[in-house]
N, C-alpha and C. Protein backbone atom coordinates (compact mmCIF):
# COMPACT_ATOMS: atom_id res chain seq x y z
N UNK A 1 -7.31 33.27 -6.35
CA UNK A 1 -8.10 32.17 -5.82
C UNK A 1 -8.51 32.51 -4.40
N UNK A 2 -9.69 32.57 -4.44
CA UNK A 2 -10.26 32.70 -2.95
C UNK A 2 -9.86 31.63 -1.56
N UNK A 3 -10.32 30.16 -2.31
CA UNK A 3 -10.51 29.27 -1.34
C UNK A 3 -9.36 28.37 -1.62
N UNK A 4 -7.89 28.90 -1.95
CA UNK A 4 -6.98 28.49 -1.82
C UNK A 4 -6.29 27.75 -0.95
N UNK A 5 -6.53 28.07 0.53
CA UNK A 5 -6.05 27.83 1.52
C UNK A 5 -6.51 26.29 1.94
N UNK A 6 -8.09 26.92 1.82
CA UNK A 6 -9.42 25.44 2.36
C UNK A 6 -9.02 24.21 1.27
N UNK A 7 -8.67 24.43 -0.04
CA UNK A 7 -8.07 23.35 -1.16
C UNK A 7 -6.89 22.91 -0.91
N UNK A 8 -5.75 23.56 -0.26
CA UNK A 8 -4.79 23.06 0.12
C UNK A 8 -5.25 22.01 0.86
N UNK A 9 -5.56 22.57 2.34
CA UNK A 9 -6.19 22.13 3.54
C UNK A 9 -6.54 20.42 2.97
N UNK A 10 -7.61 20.53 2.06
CA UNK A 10 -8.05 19.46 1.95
C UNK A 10 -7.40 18.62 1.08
N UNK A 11 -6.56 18.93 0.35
CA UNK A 11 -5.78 18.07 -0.56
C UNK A 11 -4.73 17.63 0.23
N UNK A 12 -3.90 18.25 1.28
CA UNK A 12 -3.32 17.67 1.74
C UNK A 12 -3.67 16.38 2.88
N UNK A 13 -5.08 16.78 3.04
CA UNK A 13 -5.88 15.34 4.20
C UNK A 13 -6.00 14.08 2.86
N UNK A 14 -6.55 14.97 1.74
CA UNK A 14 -7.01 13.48 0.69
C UNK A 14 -5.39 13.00 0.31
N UNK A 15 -4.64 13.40 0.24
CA UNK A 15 -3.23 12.72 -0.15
C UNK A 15 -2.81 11.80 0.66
N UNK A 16 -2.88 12.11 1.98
CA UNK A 16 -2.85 11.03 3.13
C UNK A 16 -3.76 10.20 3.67
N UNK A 17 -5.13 10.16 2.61
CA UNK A 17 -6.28 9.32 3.11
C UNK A 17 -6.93 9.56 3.83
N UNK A 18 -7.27 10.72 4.67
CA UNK A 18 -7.99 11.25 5.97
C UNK A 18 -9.11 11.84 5.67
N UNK A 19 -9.53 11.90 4.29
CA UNK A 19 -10.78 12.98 4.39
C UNK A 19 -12.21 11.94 4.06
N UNK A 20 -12.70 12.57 4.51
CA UNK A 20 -14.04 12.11 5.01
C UNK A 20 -15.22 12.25 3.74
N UNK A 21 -15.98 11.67 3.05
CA UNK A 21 -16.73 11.81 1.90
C UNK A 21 -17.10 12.99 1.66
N UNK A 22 -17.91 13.80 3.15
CA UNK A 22 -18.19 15.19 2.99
C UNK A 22 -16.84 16.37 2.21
N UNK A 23 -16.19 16.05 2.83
CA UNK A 23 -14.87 16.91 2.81
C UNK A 23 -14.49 16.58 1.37
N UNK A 24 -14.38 15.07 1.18
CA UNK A 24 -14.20 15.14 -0.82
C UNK A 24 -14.92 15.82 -1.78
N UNK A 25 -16.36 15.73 -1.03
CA UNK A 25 -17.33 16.43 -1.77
C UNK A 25 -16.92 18.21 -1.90
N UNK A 26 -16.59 18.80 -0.83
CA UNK A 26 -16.16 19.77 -0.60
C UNK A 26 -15.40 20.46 -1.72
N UNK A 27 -14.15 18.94 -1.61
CA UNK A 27 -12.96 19.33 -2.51
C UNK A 27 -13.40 19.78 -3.99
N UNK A 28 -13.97 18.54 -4.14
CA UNK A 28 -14.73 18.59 -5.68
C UNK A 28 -15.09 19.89 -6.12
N UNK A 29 -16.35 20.44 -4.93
CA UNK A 29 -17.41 21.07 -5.34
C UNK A 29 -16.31 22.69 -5.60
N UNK A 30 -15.29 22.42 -4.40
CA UNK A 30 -14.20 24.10 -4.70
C UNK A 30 -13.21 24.36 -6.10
N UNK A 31 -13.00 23.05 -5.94
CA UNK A 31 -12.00 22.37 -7.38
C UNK A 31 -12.92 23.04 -8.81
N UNK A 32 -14.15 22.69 -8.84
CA UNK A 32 -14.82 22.84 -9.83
C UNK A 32 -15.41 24.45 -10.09
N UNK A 33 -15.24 24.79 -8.62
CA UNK A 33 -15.71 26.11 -9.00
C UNK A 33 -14.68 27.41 -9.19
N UNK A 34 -13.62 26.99 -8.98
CA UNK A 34 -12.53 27.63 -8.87
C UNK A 34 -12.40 27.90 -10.76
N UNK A 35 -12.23 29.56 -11.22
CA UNK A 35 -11.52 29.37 -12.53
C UNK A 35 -10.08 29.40 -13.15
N UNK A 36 -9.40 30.07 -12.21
CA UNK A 36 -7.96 29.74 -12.21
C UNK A 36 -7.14 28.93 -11.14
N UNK A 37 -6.65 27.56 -11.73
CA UNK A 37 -5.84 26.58 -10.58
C UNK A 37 -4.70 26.68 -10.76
N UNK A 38 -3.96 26.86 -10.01
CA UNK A 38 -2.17 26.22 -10.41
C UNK A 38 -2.41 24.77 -11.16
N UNK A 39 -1.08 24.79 -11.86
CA UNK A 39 -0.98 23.18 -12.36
C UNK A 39 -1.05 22.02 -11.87
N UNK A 40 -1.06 22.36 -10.25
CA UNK A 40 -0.86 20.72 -9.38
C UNK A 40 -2.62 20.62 -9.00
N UNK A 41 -2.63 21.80 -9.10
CA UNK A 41 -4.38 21.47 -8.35
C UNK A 41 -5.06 21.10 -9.40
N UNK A 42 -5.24 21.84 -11.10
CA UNK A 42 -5.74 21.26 -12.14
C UNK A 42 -5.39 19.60 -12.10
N UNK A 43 -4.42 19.19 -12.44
CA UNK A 43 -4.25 17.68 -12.50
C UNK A 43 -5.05 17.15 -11.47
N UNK A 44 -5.13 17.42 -10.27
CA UNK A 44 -6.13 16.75 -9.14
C UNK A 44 -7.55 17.15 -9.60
N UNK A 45 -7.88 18.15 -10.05
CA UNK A 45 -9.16 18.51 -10.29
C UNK A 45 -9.51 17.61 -11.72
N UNK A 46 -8.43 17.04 -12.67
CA UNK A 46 -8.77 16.50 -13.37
C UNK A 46 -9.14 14.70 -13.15
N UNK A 47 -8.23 14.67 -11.74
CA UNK A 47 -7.87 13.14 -11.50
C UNK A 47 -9.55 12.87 -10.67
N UNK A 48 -9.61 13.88 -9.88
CA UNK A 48 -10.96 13.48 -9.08
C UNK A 48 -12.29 13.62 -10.17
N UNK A 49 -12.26 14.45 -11.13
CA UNK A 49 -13.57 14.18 -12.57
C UNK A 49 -13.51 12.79 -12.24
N UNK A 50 -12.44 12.52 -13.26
CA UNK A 50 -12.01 11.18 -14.01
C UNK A 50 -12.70 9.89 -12.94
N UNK A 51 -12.05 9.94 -11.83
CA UNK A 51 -12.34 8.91 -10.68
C UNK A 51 -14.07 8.76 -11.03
N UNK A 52 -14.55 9.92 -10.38
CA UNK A 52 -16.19 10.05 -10.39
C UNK A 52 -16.82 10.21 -11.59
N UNK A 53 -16.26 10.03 -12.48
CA UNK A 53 -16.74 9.43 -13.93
C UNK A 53 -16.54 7.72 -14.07
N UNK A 54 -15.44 7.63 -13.60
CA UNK A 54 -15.73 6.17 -13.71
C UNK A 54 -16.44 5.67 -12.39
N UNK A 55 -16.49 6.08 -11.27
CA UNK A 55 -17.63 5.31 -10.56
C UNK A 55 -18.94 6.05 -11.00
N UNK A 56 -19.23 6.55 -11.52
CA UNK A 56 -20.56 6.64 -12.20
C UNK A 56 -21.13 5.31 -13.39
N UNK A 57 -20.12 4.63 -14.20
CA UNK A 57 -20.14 3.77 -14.75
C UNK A 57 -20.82 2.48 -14.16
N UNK A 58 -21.39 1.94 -15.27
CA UNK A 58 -22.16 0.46 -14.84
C UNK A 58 -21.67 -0.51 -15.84
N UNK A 59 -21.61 -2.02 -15.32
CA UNK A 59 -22.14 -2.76 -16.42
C UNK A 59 -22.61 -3.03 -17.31
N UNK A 60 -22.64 -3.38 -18.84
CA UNK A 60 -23.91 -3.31 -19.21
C UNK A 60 -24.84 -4.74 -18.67
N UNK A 61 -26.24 -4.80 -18.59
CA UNK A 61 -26.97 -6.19 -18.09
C UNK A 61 -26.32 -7.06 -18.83
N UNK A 62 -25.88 -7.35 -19.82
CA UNK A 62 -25.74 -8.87 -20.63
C UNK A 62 -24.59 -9.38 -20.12
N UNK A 63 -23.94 -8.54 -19.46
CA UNK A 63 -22.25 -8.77 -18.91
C UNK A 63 -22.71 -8.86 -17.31
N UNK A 64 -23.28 -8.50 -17.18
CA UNK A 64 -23.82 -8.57 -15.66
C UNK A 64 -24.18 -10.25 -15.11
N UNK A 65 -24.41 -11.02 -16.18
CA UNK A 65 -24.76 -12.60 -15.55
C UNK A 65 -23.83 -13.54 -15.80
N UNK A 66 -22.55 -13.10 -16.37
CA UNK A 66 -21.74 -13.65 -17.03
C UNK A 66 -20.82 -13.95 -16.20
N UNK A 67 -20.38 -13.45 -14.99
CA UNK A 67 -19.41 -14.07 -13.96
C UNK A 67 -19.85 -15.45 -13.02
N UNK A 68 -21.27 -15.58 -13.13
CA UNK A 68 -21.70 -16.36 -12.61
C UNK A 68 -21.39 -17.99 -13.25
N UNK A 69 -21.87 -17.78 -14.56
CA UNK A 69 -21.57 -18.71 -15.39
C UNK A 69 -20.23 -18.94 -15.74
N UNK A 70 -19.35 -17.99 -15.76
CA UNK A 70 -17.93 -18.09 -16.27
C UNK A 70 -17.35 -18.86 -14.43
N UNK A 71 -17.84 -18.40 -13.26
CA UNK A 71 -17.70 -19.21 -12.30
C UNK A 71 -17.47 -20.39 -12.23
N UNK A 72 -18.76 -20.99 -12.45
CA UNK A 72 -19.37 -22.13 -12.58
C UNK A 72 -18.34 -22.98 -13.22
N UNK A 73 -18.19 -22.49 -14.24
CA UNK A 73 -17.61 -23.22 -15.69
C UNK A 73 -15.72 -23.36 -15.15
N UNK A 74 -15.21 -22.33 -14.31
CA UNK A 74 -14.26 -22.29 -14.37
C UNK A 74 -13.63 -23.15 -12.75
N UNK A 75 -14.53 -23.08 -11.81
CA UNK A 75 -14.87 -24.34 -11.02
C UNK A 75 -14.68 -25.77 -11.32
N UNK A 76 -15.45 -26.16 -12.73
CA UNK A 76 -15.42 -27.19 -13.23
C UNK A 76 -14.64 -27.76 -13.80
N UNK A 77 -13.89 -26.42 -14.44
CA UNK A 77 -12.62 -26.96 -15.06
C UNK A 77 -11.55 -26.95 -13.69
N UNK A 78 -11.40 -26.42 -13.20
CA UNK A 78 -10.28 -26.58 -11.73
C UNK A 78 -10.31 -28.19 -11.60
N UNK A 79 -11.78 -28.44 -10.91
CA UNK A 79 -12.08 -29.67 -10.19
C UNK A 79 -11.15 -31.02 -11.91
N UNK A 80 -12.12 -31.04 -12.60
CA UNK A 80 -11.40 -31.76 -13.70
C UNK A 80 -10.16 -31.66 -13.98
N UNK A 81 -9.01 -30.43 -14.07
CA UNK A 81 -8.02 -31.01 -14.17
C UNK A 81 -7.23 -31.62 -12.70
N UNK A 82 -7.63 -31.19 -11.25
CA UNK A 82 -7.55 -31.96 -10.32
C UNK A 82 -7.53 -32.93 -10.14
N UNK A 83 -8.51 -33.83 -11.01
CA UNK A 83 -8.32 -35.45 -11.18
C UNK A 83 -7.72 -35.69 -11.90
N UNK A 84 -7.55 -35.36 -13.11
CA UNK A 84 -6.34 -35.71 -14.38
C UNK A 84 -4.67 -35.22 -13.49
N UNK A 85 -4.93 -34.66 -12.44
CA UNK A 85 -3.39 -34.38 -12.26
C UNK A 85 -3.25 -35.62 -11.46
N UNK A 86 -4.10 -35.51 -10.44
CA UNK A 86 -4.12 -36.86 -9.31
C UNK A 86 -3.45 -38.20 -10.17
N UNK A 87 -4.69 -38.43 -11.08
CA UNK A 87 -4.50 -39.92 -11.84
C UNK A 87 -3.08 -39.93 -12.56
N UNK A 88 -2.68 -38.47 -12.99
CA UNK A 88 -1.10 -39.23 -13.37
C UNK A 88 -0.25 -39.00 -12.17
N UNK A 89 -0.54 -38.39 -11.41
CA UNK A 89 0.50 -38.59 -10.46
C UNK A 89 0.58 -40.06 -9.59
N UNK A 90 -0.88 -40.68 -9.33
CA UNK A 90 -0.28 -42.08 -8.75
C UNK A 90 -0.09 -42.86 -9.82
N UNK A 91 -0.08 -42.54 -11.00
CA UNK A 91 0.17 -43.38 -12.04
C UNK A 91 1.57 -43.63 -11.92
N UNK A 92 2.31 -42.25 -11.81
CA UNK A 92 3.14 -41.67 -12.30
C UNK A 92 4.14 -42.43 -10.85
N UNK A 93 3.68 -42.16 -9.68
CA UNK A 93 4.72 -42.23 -9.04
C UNK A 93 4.53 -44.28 -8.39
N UNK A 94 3.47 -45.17 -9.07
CA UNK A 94 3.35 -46.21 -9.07
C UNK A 94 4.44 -47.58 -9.02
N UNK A 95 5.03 -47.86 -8.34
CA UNK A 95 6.60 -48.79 -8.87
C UNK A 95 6.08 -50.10 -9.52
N UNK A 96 6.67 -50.45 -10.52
CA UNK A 96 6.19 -51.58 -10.98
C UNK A 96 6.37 -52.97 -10.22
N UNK A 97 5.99 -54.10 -10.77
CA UNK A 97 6.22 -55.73 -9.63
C UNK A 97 7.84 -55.80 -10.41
N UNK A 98 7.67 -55.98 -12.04
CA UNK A 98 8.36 -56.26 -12.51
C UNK A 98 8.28 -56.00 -14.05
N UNK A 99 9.40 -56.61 -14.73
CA UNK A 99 9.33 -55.86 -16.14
C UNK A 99 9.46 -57.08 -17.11
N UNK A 100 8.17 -57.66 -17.92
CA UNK A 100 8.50 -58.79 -18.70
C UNK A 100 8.46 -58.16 -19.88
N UNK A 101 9.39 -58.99 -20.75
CA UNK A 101 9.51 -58.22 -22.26
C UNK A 101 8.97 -56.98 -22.46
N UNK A 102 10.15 -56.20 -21.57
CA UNK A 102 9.70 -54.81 -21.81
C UNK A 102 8.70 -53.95 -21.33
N UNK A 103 7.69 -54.93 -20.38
CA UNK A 103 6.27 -54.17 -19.96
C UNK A 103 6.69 -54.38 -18.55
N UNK A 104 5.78 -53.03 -18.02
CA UNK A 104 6.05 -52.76 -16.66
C UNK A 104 4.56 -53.63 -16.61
N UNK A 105 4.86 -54.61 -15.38
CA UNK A 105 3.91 -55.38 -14.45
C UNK A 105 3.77 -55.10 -13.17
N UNK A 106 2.48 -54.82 -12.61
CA UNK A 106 1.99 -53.94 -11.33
C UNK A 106 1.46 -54.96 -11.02
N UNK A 107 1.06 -56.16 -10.62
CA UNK A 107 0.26 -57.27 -10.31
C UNK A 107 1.67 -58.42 -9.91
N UNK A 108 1.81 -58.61 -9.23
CA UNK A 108 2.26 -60.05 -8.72
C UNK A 108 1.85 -61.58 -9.19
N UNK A 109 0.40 -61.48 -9.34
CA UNK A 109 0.15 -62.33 -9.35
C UNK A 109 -0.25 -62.93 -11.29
N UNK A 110 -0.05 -61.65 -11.63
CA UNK A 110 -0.17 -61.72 -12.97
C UNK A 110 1.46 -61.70 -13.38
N UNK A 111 2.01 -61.17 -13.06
CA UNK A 111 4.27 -61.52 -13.10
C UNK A 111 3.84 -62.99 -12.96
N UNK A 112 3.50 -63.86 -11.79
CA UNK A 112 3.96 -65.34 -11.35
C UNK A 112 2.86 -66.37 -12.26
N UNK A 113 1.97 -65.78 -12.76
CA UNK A 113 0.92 -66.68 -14.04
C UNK A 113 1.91 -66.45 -15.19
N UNK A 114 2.93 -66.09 -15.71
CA UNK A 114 3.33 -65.79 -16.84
C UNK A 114 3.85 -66.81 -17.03
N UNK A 115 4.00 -67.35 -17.86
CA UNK A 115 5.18 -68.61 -18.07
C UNK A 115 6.18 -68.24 -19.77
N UNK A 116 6.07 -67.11 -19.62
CA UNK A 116 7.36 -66.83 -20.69
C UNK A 116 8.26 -66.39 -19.78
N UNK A 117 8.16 -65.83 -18.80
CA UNK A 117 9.18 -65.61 -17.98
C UNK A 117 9.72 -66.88 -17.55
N UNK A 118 9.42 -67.34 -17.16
CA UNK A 118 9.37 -69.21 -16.38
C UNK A 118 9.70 -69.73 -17.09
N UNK A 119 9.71 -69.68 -18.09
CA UNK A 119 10.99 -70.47 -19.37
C UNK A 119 12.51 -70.10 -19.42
N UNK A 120 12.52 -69.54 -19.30
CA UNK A 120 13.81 -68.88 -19.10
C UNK A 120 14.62 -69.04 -17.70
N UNK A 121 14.04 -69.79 -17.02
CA UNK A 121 14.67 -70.24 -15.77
C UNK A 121 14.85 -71.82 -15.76
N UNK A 122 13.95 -72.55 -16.61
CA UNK A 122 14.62 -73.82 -17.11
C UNK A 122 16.19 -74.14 -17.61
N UNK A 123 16.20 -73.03 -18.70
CA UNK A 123 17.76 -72.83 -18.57
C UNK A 123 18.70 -72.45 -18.11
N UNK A 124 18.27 -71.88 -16.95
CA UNK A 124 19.45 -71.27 -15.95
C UNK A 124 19.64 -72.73 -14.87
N UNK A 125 18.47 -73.21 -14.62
CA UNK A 125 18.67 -74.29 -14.02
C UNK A 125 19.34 -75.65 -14.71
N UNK A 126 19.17 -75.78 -15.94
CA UNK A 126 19.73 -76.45 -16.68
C UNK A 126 21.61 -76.79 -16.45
N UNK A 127 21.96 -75.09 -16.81
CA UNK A 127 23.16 -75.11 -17.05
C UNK A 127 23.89 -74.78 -15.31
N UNK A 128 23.02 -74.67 -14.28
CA UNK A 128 23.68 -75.00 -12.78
C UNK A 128 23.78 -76.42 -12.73
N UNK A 129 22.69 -77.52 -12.77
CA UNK A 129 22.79 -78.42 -12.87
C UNK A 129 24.32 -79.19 -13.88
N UNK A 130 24.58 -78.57 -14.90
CA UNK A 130 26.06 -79.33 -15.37
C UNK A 130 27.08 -78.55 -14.82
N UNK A 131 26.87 -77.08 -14.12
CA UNK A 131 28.15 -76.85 -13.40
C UNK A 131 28.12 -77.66 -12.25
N UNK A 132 27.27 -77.98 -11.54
CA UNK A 132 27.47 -79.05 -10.48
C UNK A 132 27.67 -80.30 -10.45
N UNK A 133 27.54 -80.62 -11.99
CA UNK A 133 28.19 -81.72 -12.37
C UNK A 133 29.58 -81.84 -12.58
N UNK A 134 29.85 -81.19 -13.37
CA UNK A 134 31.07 -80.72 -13.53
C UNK A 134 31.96 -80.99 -12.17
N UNK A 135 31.76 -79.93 -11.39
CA UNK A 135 32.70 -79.74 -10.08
C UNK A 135 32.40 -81.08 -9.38
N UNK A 136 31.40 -81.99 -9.36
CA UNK A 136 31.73 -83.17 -8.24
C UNK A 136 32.32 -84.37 -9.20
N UNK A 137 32.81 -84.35 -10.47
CA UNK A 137 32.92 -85.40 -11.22
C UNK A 137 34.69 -85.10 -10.94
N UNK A 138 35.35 -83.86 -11.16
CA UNK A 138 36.82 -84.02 -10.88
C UNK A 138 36.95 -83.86 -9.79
């Protein structure tokens, strides 16, 4: 190998990130022209193809407008479940007024219009009224 030295040289700058586009180009252009490599330099000579084969690669157009829309769409869904989380969470973390037959009541003023509840305090008052009878009669 002729340009053994200059391939080192430069593989050891591209391993540590230091080389400069020209200088990759360099690498490439020695890499490629070289016909016998050791095994560490082949694998690099194969890794740098590979790289610049895939940045040679494109999109195809029909896939090309499709992030825009998949954007859009996926925006929309964010924002929407944002409100569905919101709405159960003050749902969720809401304390009730009170609990008539079993139902949670959030209104006050709809608890104190009820009068099935309010029945049920006739008889509590009922039966204070004969304990206080009771106790002032002996």
């Amino acid at each position: 190998m002729k340009h053994e030295a200059r391939i080192r040289t430069l593989v050891a700058r591209y391993e540590e990130g230091l080389t400069e586009p020209q200088e990759e180009q360099e690498l490439k252009r020695l890499l490629s022209a070289e016909e016998e490599l050791p095994r560490d330099l082949k694998s690099l000579a194969l890794m740098l193809g590979g790289l610049e084969a895939l940045g040679e690669e494109r999109m195809p157009a029909h896939l090309d407008q499709a992030p825009a829309t998949l954007r859009r769409w996926w925006q929309w869904t964010v924002a929407a479940a944002a409100v569905v989380a919101i709405v159960l969470v003050v749902d969720h973390l809401r304390t009730p007024y009170c609990y008539i037959d079993g139902q949670a009541i959030y209104d006050p003023e709809v608890a104190l219009a009820s009068t099935d509840c309010l029945a049920q305090l006739e008889y509590f008052d009922q039966s204070v009224e004969l304990f206080d009878t009771l106790i002032t009669n002996d």
